[in-house]
C-alpha atoms as a PDB file:
ATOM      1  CA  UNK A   1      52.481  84.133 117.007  1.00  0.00           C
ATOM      2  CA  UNK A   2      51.016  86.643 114.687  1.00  0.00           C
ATOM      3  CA  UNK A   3      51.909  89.818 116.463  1.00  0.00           C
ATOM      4  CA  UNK A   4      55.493  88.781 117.048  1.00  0.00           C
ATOM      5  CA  UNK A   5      56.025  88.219 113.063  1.00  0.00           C
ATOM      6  CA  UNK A   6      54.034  91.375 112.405  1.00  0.00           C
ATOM      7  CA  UNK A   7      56.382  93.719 115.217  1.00  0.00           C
ATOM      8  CA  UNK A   8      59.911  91.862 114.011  1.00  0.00           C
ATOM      9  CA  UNK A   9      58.823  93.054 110.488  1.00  0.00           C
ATOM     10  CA  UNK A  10      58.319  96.361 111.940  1.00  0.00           C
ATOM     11  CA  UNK A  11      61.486  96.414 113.642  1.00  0.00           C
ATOM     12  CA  UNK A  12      62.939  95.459 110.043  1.00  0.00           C
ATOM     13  CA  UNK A  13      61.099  98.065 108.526  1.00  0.00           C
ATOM     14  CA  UNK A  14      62.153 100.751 110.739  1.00  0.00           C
ATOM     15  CA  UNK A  15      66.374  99.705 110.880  1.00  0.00           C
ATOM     16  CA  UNK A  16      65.832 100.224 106.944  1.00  0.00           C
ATOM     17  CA  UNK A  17      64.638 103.910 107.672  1.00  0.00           C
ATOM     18  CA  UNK A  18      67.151 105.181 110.202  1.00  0.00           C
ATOM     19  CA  UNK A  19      71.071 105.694 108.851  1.00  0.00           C
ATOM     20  CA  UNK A  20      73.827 106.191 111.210  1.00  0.00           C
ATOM     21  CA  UNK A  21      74.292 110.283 111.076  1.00  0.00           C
ATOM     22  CA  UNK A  22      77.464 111.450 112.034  1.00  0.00           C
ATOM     23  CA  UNK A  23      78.922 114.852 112.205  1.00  0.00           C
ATOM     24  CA  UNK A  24      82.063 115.716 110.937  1.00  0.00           C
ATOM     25  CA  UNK A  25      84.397 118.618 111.716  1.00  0.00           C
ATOM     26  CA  UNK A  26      84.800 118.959 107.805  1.00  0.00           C
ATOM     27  CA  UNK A  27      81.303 120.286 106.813  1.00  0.00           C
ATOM     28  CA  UNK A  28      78.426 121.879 108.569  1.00  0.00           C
ATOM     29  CA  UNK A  29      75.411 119.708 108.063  1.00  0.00           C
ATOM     30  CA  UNK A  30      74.773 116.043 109.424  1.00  0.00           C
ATOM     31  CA  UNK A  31      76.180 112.935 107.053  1.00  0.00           C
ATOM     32  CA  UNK A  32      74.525 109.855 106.756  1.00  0.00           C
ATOM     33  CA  UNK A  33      75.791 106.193 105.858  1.00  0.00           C
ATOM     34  CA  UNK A  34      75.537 105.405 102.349  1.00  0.00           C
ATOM     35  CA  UNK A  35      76.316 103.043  99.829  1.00  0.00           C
ATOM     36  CA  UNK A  36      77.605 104.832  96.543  1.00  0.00           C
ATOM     37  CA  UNK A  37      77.354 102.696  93.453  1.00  0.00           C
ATOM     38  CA  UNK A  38      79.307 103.392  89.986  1.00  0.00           C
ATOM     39  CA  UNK A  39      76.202 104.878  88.203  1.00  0.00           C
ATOM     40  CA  UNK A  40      74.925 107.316  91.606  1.00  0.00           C
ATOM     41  CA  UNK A  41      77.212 110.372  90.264  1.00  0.00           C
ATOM     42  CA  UNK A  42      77.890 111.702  93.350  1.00  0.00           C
ATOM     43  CA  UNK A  43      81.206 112.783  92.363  1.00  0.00           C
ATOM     44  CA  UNK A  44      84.683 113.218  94.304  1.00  0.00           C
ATOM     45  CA  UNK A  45      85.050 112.751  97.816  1.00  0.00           C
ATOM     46  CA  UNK A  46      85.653 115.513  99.606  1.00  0.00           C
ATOM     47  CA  UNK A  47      88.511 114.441 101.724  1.00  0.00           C
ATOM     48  CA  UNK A  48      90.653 112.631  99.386  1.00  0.00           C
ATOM     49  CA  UNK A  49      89.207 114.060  95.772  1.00  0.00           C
ATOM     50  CA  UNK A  50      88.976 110.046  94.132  1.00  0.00           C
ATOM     51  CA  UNK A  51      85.715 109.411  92.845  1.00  0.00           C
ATOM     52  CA  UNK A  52      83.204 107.886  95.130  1.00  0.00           C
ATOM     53  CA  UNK A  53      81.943 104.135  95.272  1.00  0.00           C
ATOM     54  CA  UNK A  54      81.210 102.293  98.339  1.00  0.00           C
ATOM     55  CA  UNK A  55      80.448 102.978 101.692  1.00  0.00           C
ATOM     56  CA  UNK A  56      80.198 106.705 101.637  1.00  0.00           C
ATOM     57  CA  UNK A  57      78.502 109.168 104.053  1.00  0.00           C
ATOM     58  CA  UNK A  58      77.069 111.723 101.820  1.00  0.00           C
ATOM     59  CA  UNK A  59      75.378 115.030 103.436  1.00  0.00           C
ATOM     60  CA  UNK A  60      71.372 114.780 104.918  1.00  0.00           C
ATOM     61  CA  UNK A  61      70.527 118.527 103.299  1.00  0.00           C
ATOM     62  CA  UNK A  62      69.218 117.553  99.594  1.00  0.00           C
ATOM     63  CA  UNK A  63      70.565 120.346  97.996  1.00  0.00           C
ATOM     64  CA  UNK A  64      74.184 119.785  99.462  1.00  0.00           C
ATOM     65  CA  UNK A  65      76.459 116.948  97.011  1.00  0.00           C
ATOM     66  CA  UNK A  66      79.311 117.000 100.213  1.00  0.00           C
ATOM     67  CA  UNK A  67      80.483 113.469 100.478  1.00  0.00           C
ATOM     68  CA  UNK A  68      82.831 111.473 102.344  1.00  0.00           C
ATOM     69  CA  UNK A  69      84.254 107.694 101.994  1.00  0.00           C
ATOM     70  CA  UNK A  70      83.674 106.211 104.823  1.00  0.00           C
ATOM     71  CA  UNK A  71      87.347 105.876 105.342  1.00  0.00           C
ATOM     72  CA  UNK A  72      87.933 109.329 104.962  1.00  0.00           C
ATOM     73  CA  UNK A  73      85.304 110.145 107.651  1.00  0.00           C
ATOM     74  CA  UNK A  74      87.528 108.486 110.704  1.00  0.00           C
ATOM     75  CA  UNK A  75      91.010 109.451 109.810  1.00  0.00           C
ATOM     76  CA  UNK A  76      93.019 110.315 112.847  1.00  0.00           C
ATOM     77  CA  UNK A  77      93.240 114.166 113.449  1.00  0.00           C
ATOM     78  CA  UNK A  78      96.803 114.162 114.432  1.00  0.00           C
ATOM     79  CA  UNK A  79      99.327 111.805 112.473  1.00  0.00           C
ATOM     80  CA  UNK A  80     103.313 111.798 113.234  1.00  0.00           C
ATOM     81  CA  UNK A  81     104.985 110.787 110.329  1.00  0.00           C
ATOM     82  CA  UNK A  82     108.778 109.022 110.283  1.00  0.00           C
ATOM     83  CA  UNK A  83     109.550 111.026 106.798  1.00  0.00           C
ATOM     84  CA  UNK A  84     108.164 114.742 108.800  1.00  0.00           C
ATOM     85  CA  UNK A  85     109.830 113.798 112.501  1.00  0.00           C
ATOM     86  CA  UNK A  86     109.946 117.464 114.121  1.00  0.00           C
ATOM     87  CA  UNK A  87     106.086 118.302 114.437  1.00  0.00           C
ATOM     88  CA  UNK A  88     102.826 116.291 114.038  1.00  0.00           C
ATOM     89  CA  UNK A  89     100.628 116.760 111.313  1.00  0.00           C
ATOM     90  CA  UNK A  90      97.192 118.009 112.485  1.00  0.00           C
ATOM     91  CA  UNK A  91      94.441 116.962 109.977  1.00  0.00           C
ATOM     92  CA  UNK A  92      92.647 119.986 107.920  1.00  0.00           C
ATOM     93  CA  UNK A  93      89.641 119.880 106.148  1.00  0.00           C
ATOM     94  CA  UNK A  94      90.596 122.541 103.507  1.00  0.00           C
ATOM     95  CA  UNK A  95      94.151 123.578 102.722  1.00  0.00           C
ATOM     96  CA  UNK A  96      95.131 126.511 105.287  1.00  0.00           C
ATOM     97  CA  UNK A  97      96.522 128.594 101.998  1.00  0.00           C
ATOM     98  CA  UNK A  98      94.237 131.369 101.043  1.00  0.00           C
ATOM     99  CA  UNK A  99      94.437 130.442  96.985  1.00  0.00           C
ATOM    100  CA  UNK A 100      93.117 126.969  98.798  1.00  0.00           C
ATOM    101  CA  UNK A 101      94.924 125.007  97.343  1.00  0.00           C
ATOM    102  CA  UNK A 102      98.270 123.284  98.555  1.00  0.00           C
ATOM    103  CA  UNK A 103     100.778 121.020  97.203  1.00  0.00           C
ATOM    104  CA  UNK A 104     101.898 117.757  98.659  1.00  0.00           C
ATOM    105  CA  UNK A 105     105.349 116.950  99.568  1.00  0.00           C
ATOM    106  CA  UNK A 106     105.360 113.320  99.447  1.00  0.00           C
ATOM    107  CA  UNK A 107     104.185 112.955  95.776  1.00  0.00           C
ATOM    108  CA  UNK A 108     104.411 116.763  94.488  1.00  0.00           C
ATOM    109  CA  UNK A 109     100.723 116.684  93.450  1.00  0.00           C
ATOM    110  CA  UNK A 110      98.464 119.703  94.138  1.00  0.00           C
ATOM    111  CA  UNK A 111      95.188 119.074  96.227  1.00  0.00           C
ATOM    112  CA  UNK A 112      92.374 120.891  97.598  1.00  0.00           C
ATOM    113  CA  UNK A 113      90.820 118.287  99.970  1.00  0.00           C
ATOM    114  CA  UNK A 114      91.784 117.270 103.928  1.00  0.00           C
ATOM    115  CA  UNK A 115      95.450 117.841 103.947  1.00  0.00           C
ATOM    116  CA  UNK A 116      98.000 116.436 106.982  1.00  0.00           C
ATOM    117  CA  UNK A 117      99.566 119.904 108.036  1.00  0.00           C
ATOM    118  CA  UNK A 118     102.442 121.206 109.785  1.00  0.00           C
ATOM    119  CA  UNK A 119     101.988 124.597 110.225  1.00  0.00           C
ATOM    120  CA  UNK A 120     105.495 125.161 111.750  1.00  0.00           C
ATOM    121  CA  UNK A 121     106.648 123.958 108.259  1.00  0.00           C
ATOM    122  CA  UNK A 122     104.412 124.722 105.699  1.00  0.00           C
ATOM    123  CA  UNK A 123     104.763 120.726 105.026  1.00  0.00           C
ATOM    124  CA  UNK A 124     101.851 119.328 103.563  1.00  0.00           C
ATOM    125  CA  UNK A 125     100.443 115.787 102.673  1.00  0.00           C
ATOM    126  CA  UNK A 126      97.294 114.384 100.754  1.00  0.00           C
ATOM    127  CA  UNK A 127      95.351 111.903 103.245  1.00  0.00           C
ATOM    128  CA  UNK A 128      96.555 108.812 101.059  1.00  0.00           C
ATOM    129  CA  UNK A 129     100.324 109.797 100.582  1.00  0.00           C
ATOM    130  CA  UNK A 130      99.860 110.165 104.995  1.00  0.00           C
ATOM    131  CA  UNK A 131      99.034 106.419 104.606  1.00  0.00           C
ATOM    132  CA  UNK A 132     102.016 105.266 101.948  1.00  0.00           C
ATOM    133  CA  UNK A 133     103.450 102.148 103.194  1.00  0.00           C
ATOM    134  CA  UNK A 134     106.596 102.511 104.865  1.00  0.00           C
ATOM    135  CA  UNK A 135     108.323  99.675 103.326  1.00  0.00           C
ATOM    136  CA  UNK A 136     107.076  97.840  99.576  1.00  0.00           C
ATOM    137  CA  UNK A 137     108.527  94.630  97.963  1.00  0.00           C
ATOM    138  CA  UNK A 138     108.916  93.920  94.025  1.00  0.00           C
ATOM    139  CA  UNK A 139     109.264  90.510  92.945  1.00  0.00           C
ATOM    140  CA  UNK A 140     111.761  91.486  90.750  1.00  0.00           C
ATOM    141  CA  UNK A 141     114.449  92.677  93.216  1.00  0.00           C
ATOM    142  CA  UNK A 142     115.501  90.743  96.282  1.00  0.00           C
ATOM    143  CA  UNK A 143     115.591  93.895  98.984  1.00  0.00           C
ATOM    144  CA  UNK A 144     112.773  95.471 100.098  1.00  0.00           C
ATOM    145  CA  UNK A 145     112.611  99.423  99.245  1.00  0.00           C
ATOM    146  CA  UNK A 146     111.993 101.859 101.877  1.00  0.00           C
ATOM    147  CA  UNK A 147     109.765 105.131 102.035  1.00  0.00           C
ATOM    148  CA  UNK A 148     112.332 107.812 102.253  1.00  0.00           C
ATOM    149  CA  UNK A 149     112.586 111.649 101.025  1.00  0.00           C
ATOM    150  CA  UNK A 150     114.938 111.493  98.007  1.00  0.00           C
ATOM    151  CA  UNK A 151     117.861 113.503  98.298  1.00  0.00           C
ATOM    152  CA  UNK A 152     119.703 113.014  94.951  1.00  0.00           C
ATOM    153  CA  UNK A 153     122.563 110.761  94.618  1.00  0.00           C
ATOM    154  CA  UNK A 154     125.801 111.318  96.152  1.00  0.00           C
ATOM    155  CA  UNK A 155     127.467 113.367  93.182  1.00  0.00           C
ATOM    156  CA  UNK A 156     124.311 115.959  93.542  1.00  0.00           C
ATOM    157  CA  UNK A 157     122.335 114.468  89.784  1.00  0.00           C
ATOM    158  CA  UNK A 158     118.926 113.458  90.570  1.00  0.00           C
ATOM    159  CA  UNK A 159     118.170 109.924  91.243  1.00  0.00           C
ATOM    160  CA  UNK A 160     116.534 107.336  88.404  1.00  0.00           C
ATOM    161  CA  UNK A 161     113.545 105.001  89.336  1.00  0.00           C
ATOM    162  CA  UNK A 162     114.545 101.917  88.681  1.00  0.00           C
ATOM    163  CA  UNK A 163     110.924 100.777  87.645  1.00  0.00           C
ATOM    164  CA  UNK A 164     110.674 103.213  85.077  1.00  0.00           C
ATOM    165  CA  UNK A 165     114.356 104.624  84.451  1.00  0.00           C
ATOM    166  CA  UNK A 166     112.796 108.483  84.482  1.00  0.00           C
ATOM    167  CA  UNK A 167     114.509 110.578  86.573  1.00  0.00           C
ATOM    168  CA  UNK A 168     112.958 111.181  90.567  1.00  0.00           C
ATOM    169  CA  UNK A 169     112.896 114.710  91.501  1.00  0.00           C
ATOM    170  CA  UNK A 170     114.758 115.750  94.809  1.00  0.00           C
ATOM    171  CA  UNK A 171     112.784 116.573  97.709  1.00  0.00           C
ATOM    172  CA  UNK A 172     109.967 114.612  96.556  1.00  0.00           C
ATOM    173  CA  UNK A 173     109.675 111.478  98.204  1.00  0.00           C
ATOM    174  CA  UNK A 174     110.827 107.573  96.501  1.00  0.00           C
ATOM    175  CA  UNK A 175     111.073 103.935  97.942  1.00  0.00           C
ATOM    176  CA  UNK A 176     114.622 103.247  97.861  1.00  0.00           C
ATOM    177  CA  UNK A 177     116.515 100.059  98.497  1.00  0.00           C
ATOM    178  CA  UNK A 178     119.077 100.883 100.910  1.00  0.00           C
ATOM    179  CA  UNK A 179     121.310  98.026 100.303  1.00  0.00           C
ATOM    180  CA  UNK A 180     121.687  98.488  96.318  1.00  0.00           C
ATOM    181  CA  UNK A 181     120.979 102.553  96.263  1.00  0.00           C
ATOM    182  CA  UNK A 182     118.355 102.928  93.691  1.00  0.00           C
ATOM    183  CA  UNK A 183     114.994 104.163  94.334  1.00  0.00           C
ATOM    184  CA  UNK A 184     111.438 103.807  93.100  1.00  0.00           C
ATOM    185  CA  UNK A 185     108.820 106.800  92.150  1.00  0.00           C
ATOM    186  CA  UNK A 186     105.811 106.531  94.263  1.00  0.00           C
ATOM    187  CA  UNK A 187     103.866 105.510  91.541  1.00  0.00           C
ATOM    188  CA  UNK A 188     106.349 102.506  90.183  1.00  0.00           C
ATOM    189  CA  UNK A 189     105.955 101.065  93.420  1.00  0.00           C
ATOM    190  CA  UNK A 190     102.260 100.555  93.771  1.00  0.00           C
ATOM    191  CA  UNK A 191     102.264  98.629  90.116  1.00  0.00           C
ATOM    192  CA  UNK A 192     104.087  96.041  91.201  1.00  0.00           C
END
């Protein structure tokens, strides 16, 4: 009875050592699973740039501070997107530009992380604004609003958010209720 306790508290002992490894088309070395806490200071994730906390896999090499979330480590490769219908967005780990940088044409934002690319169109989009909802509700209005590109109102003036009455730039993307024609910014919609 001994030897069993004494090899299952081996066995214990030795899940505790090994970490899932993966590797990941976005950086060279192996990653391991991780939990992050607040007070690590591993910084931004590479994929999405938000800070890190939670399950993470953060690079083996000690000298290396690449990190992932977790989520950002299994996003599809290819996405097709209703608001970008023509092509697919292919999944890149570092903006295609050579300034590397690009900017985002859901929420107008500049980023330097994984970007959802069209090369066809030069259309870009930051992993999270990929994963925007396609429809929100507000308990304050009775429709739901839907993710569309805004496209200014129909006498050509730009369109106000009706969560925050500032004006939402054209070609940048909104949640607008169809049925009463006003729109949301990107932003006003997640507060509610």
């Amino acid at each position: 009875m001994a030897l069993v306790t004494k090899m299952g508290d081996v066995e214990r002992e030795a899940s505790k050592v090994v970490k899932q490894q993966i590797n990941h088309v976005s950086h060279r070395h192996p990653l391991e699973a991780s939990e992050v806490h607040e007070d690590d200071d591993r910084g931004v994730c590479a994929g999405c740039e938000h800070d890190i906390v939670g399950p993470a896999y953060v690079c083996t090499k000690p000298s290396c501070n690449f990190v992932l979330h977790d989520l950002c480590s299994d996003l599809p490769r290819r996405h097709r997107h209703r608001c970008h219908p023509g092509h697919p967005l292919d999944l890149l780990p570092s903006p295609p530009y050579s300034d590397g940088e690009f900017t985002c044409d859901a929420c107008g934002a500049s980023g330097h992380g994984f970007t959802y690319h069209c090369a066809a169109c030069k259309f870009d989009l930051h992993v999270e604004c990929a994963a925007l909802p396609e429809t929100v509700k507000r308990s304050d209005h009775q429709h739901p609003f839907e993710l569309v590109m805004c496209e200014g109102n129909m006498e050509g003036r730009d369109s106000v958010c009706y969560g925050c009455d500032d004006r939402v730039a054209k070609g940048g993307w909104m949640y607008c209720c169809l049925d009463c024609k006003i729109g949301l910014h990107l932003a006003c919609a997640e507060t509610w």
